[in-house]
N, C-alpha and C. Protein backbone atom coordinates (compact mmCIF):
# COMPACT_ATOMS: atom_id res chain seq x y z
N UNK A 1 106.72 102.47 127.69
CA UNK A 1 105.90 101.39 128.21
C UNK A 1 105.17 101.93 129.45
N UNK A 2 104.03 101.55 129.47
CA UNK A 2 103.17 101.86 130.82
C UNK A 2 102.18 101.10 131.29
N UNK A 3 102.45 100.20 132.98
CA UNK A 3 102.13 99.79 133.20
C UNK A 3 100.58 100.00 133.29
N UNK A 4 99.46 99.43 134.05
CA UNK A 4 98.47 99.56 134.56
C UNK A 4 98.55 100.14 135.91
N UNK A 5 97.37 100.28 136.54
CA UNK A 5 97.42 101.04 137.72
C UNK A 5 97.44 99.68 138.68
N UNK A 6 96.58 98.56 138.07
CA UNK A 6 96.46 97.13 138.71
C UNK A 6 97.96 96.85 139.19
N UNK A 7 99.04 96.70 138.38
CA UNK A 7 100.51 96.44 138.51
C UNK A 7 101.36 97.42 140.40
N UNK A 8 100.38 98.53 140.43
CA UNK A 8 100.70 98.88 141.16
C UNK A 8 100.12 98.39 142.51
N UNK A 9 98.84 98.39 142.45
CA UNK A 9 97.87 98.41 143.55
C UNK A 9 98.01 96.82 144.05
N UNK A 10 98.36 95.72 142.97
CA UNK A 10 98.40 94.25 143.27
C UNK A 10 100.30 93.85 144.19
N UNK A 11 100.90 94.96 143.51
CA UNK A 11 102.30 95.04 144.24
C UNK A 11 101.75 95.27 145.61
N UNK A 12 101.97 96.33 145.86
CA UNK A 12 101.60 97.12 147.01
C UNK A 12 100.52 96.07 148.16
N UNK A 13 99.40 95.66 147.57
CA UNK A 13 98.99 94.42 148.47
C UNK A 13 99.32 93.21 148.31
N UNK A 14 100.39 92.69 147.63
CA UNK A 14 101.28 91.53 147.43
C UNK A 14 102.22 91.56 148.89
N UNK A 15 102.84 92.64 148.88
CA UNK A 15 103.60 92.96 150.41
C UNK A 15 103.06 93.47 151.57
N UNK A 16 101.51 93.61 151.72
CA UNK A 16 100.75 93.72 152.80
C UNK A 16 100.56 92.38 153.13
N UNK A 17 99.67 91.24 151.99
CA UNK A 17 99.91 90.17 152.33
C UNK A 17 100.56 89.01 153.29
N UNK A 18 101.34 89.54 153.12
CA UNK A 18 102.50 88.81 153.72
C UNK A 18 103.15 88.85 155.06
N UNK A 19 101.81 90.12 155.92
CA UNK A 19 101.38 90.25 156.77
C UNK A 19 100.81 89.03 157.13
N UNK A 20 100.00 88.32 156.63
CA UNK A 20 98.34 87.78 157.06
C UNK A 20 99.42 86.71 157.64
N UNK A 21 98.65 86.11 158.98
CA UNK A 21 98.89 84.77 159.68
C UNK A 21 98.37 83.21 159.34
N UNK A 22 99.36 82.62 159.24
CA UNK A 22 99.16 81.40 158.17
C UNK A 22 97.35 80.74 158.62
N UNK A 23 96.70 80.75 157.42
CA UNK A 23 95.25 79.91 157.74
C UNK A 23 94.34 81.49 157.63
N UNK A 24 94.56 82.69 157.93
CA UNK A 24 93.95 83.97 157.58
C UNK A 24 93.98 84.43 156.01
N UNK A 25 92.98 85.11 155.79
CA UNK A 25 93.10 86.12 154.69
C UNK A 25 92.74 87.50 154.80
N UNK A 26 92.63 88.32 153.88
CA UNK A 26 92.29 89.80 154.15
C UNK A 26 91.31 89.82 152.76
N UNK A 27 89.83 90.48 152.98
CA UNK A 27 88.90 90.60 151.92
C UNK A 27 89.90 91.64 150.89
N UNK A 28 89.21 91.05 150.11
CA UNK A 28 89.27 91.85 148.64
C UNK A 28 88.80 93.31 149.22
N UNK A 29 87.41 93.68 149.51
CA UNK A 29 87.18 94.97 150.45
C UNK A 29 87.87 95.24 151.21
N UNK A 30 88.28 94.60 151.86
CA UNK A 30 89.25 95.24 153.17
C UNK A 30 90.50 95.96 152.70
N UNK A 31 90.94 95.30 151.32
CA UNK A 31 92.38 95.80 151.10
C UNK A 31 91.42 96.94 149.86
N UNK A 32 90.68 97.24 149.42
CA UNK A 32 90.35 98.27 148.69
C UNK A 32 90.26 99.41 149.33
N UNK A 33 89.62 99.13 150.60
CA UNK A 33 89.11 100.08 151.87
C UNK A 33 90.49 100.83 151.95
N UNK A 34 91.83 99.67 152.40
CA UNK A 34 93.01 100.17 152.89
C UNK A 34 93.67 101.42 151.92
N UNK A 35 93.57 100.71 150.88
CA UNK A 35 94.53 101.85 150.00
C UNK A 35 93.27 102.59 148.56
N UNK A 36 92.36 102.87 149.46
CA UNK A 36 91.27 103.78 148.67
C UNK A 36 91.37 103.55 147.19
N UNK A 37 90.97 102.21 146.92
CA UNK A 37 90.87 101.88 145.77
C UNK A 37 89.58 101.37 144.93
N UNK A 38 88.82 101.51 144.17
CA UNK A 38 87.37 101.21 143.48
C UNK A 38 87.50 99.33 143.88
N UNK A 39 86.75 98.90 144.33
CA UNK A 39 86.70 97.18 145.10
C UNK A 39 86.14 96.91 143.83
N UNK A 40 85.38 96.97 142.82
CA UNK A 40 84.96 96.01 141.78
C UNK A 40 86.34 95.99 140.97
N UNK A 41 87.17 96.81 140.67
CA UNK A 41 88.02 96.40 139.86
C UNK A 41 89.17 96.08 140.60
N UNK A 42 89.46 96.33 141.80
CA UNK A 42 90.63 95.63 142.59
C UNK A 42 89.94 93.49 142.81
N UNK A 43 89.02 93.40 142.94
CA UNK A 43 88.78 92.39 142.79
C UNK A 43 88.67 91.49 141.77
N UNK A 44 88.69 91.93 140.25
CA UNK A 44 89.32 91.02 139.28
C UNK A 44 90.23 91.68 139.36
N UNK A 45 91.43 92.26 139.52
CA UNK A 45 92.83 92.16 139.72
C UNK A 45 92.99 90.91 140.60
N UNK A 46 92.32 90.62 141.82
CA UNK A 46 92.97 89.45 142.78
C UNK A 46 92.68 88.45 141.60
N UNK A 47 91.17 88.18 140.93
CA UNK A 47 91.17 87.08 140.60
C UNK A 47 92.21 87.02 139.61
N UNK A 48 93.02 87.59 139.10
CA UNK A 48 94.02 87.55 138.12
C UNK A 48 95.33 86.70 138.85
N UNK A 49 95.46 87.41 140.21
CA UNK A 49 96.69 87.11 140.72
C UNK A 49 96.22 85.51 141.40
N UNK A 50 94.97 85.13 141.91
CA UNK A 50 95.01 84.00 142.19
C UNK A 50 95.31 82.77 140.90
N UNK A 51 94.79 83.47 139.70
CA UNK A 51 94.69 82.39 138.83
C UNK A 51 96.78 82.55 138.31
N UNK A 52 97.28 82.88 138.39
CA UNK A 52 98.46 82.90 138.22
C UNK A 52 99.27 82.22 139.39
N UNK A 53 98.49 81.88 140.46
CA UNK A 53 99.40 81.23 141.95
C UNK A 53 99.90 82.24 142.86
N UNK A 54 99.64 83.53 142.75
CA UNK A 54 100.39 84.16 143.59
C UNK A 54 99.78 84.48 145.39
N UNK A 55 98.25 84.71 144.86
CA UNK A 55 97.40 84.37 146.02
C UNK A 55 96.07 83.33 145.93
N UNK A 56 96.02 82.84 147.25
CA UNK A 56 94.82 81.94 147.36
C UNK A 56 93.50 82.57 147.78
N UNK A 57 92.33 82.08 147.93
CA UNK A 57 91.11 82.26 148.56
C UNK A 57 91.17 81.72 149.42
N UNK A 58 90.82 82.34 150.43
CA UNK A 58 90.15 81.48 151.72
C UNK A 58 88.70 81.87 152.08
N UNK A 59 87.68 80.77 151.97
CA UNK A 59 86.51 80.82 152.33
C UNK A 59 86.57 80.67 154.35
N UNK A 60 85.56 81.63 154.43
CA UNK A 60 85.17 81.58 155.46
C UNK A 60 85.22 82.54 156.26
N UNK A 61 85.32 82.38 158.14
CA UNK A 61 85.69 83.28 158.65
C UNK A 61 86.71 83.77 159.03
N UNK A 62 86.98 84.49 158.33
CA UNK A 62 88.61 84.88 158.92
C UNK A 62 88.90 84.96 157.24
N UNK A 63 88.05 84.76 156.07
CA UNK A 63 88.76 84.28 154.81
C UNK A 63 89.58 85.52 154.16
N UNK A 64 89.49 84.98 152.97
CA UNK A 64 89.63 86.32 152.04
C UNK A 64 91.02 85.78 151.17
N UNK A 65 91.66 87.04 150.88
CA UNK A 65 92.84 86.05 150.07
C UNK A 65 94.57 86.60 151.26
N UNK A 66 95.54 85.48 150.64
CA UNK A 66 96.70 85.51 151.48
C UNK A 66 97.43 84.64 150.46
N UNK A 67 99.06 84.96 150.51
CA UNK A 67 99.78 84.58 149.52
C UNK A 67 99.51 83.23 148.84
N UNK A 68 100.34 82.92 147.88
CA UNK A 68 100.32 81.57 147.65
C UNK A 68 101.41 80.85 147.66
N UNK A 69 102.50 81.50 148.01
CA UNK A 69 103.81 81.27 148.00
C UNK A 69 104.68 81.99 148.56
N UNK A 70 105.45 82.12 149.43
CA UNK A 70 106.53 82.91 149.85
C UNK A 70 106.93 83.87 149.26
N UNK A 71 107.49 84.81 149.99
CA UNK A 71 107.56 86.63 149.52
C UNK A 71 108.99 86.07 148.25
N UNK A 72 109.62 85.39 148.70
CA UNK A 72 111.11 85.41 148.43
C UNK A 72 110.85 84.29 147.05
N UNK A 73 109.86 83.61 146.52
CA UNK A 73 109.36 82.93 145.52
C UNK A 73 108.80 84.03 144.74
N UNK A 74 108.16 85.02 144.89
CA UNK A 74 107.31 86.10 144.30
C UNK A 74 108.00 87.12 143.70
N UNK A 75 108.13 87.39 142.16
CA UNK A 75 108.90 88.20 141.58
C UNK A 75 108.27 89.54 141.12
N UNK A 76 108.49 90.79 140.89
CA UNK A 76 107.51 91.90 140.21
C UNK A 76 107.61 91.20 139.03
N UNK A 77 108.06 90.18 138.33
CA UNK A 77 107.73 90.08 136.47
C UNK A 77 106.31 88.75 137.07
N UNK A 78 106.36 87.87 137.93
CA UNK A 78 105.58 87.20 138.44
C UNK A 78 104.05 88.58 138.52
N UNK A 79 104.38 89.49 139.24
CA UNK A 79 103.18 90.13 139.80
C UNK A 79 102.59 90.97 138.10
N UNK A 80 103.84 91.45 137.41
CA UNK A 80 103.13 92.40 136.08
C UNK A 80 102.59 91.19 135.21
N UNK A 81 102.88 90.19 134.79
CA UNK A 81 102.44 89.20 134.04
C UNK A 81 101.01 88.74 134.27
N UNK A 82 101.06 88.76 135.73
CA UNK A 82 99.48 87.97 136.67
C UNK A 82 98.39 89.11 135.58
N UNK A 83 98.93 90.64 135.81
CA UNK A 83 98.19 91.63 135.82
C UNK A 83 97.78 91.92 134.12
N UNK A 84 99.10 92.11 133.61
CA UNK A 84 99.32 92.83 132.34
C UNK A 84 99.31 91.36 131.09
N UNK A 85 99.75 90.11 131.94
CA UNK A 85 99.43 88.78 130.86
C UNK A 85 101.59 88.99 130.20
N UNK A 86 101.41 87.61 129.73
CA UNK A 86 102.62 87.77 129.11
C UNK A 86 103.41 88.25 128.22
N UNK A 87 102.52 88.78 127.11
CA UNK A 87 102.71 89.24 125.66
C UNK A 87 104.16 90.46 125.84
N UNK A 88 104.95 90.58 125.34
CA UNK A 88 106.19 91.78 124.88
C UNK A 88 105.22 92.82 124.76
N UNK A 89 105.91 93.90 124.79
CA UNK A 89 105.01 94.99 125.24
C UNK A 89 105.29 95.68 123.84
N UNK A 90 106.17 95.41 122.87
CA UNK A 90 106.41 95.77 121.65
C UNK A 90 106.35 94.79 120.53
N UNK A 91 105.20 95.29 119.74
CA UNK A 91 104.87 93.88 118.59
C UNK A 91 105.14 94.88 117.07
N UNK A 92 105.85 94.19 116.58
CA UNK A 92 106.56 94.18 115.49
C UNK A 92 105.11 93.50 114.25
N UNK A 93 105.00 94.67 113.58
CA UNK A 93 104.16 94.65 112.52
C UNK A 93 104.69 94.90 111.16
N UNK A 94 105.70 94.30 110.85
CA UNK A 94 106.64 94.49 109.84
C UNK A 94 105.87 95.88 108.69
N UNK A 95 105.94 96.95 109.48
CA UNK A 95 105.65 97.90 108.08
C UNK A 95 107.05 97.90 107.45
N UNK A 96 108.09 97.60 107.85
CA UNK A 96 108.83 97.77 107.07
C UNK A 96 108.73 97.59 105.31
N UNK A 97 107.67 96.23 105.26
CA UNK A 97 107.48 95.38 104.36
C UNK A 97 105.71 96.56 103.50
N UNK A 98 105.43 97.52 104.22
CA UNK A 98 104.32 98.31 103.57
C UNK A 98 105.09 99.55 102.62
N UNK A 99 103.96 100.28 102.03
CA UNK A 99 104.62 101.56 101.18
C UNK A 99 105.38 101.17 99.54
N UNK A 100 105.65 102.66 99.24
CA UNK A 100 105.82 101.92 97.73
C UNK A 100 107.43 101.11 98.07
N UNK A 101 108.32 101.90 98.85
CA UNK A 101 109.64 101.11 98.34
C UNK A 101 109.82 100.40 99.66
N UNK A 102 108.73 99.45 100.48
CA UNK A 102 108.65 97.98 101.07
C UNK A 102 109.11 96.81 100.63
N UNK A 103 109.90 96.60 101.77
CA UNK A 103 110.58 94.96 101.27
C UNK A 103 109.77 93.83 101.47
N UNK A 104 110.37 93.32 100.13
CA UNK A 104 109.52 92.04 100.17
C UNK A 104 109.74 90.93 101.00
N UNK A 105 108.65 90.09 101.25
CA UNK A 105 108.51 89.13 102.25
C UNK A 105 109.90 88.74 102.26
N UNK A 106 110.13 87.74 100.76
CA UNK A 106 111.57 87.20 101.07
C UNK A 106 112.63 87.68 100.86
N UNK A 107 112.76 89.38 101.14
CA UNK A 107 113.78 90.20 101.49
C UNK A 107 114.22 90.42 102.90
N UNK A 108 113.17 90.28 103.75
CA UNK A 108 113.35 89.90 104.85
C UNK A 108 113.71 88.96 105.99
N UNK A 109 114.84 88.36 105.19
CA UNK A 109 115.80 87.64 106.04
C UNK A 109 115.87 87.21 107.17
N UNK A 110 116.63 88.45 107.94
CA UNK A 110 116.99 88.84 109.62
C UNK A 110 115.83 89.47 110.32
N UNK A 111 115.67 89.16 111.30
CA UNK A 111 114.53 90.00 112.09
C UNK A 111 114.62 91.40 111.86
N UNK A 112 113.84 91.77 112.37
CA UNK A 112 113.77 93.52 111.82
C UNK A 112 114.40 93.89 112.73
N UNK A 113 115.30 94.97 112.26
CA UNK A 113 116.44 95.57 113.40
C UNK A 113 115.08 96.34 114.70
N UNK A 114 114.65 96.99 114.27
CA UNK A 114 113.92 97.75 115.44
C UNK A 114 112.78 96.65 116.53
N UNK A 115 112.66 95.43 115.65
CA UNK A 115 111.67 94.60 116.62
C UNK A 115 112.52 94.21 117.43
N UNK A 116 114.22 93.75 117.11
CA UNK A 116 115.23 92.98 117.61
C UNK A 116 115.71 94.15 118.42
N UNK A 117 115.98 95.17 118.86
CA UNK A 117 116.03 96.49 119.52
C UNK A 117 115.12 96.12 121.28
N UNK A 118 114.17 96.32 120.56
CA UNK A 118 112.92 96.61 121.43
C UNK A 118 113.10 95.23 122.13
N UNK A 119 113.35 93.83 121.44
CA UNK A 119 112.81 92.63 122.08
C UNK A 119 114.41 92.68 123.44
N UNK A 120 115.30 93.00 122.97
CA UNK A 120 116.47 92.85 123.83
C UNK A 120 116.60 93.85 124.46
N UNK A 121 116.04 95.27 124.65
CA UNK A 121 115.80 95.86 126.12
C UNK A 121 114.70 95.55 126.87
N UNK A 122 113.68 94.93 126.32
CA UNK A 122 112.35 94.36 127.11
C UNK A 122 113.51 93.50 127.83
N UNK A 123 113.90 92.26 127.43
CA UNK A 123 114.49 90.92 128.21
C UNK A 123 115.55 91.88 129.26
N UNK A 124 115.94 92.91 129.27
CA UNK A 124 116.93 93.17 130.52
C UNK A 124 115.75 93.75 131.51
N UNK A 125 114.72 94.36 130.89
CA UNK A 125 113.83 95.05 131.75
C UNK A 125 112.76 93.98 132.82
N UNK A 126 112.47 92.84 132.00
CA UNK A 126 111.63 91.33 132.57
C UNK A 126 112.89 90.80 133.00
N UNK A 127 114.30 90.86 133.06
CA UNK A 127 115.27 90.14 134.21
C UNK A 127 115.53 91.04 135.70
N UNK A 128 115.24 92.56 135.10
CA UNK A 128 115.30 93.44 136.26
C UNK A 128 114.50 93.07 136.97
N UNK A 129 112.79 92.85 136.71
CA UNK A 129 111.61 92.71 137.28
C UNK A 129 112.28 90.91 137.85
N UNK A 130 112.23 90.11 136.89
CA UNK A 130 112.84 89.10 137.67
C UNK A 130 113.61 88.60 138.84
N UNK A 131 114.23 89.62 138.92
CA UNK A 131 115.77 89.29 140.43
C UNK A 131 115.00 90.20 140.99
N UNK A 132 114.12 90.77 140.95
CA UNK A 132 113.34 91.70 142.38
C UNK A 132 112.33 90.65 143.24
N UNK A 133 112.37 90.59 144.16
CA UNK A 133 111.44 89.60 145.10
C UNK A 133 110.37 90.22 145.65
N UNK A 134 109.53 90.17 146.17
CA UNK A 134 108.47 90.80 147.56
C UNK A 134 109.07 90.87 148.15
N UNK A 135 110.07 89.99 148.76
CA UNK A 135 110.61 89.64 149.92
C UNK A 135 111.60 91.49 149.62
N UNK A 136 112.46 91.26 149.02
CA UNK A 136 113.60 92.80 148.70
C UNK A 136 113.02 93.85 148.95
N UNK A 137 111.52 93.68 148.02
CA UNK A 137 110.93 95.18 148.60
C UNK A 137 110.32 95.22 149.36
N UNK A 138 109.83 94.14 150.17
CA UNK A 138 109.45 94.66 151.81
C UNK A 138 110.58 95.03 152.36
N UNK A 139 111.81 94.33 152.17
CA UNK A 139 113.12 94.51 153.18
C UNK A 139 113.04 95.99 152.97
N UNK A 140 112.99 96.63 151.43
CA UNK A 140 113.57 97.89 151.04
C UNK A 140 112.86 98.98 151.70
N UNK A 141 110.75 98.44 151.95
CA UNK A 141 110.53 99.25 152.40
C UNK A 141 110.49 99.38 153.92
N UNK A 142 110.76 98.48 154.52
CA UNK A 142 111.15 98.31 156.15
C UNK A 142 112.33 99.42 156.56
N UNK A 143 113.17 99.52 156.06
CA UNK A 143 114.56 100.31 156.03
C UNK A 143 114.71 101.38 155.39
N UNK A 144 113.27 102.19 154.57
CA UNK A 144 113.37 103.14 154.01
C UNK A 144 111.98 104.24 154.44
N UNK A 145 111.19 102.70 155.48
CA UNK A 145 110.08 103.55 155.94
C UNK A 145 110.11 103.67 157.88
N UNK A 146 109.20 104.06 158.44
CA UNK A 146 109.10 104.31 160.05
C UNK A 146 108.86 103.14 160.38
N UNK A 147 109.49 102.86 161.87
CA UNK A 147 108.98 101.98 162.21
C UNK A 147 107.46 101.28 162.78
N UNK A 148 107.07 102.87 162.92
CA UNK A 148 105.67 103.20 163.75
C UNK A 148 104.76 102.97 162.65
N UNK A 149 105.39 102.99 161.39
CA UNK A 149 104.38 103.14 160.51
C UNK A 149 103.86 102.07 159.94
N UNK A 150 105.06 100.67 160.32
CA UNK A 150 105.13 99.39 159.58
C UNK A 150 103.79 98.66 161.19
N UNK A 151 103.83 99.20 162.18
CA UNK A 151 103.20 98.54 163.92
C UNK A 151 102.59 99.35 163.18
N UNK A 152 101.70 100.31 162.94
CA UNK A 152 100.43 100.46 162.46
C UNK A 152 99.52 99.20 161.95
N UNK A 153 100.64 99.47 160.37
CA UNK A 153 100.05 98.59 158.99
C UNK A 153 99.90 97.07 159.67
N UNK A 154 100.86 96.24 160.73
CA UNK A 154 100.66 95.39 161.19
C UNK A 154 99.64 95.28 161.63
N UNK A 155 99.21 96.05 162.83
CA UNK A 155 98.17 96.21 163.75
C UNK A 155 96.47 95.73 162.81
N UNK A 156 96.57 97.11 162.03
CA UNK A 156 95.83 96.68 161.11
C UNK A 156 95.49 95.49 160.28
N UNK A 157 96.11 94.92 159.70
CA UNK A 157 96.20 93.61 159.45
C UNK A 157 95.28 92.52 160.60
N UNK A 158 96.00 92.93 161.85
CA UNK A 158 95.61 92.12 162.87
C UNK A 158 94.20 91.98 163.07
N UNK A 159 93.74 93.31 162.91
CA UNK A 159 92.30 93.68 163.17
C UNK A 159 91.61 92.56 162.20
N UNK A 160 91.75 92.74 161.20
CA UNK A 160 90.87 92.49 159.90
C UNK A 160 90.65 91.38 160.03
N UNK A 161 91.83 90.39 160.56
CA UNK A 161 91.40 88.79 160.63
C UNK A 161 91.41 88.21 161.66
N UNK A 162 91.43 88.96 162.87
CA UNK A 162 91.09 88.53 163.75
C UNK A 162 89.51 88.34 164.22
């Protein structure tokens, strides 16, 4: 399975976010600028994540977008879904049922062992993504990164909407 690059880049400013001071936002440009990313396609990524609830628009001065909900409400299966949509990432096209010695429709009973495989390590992999928060992996990266480096990224922040 492989994500998009969006999955990454919408994480990553999901927990910058959460920087911004309540009633602020940070442009769509501003956060492309930050992490040297192409702004036409980081910007339908936001509109993805706004239309899912995760961030809002703010018109005006000072606008741009800023969460829509608390870090600790915000899940990575919340953030890959916004991005990647809901669909199983493994779709079962019963070839079993193609070729000369294919079973027939109503030989096929039980789900197909290999769709039923695939569908029950996806569900541990979307519960992993599930019990992960924003909130965990900011904690994770607070305690795994500098401190100088987090009073930077703040600072910055500060700039942009102030």
């Amino acid at each position: 399975m492989q994500l998009g690059k969006g999955v990454e880049w919408c994480t990553h400013i999901c927990g910058m976010l959460a920087l911004v001071p309540t009633g602020k936002g940070l442009s769509a440009e501003a956060l492309a600028d930050f992490f040297e990313v192409p702004s036409a396609y980081l910007a339908k990524q936001m509109q993805l994540l706004r239309r899912a609830g995760i961030v809002e628009s703010v018109r005006g001065k000072g606008g741009g977008y800023r969460l829509a909900r608390g870090v600790d409400a915000i899940t990575l299966l919340d953030i890959v879904q916004a991005i990647e949509g809901p669909s199983p990432a493994f779709r079962c096209t019963e070839i079993r049922q193609n070729g000369p010695c294919g079973l027939k429709r109503k030989d096929c009973k039980a789900p197909c062992e290999i769709a039923s495989a695939f569908a029950e390590a996806e569900e541990v992999y979307r519960d992993a993504l599930r019990a992960k928060t924003l909130a965990a992996i900011n904690a994770e990266a607070a305690a795994n990164g500098s401190p100088e480096h987090f009073i930077e990224v703040a600072q910055w922040v500060q700039r942009q909407v102030s």
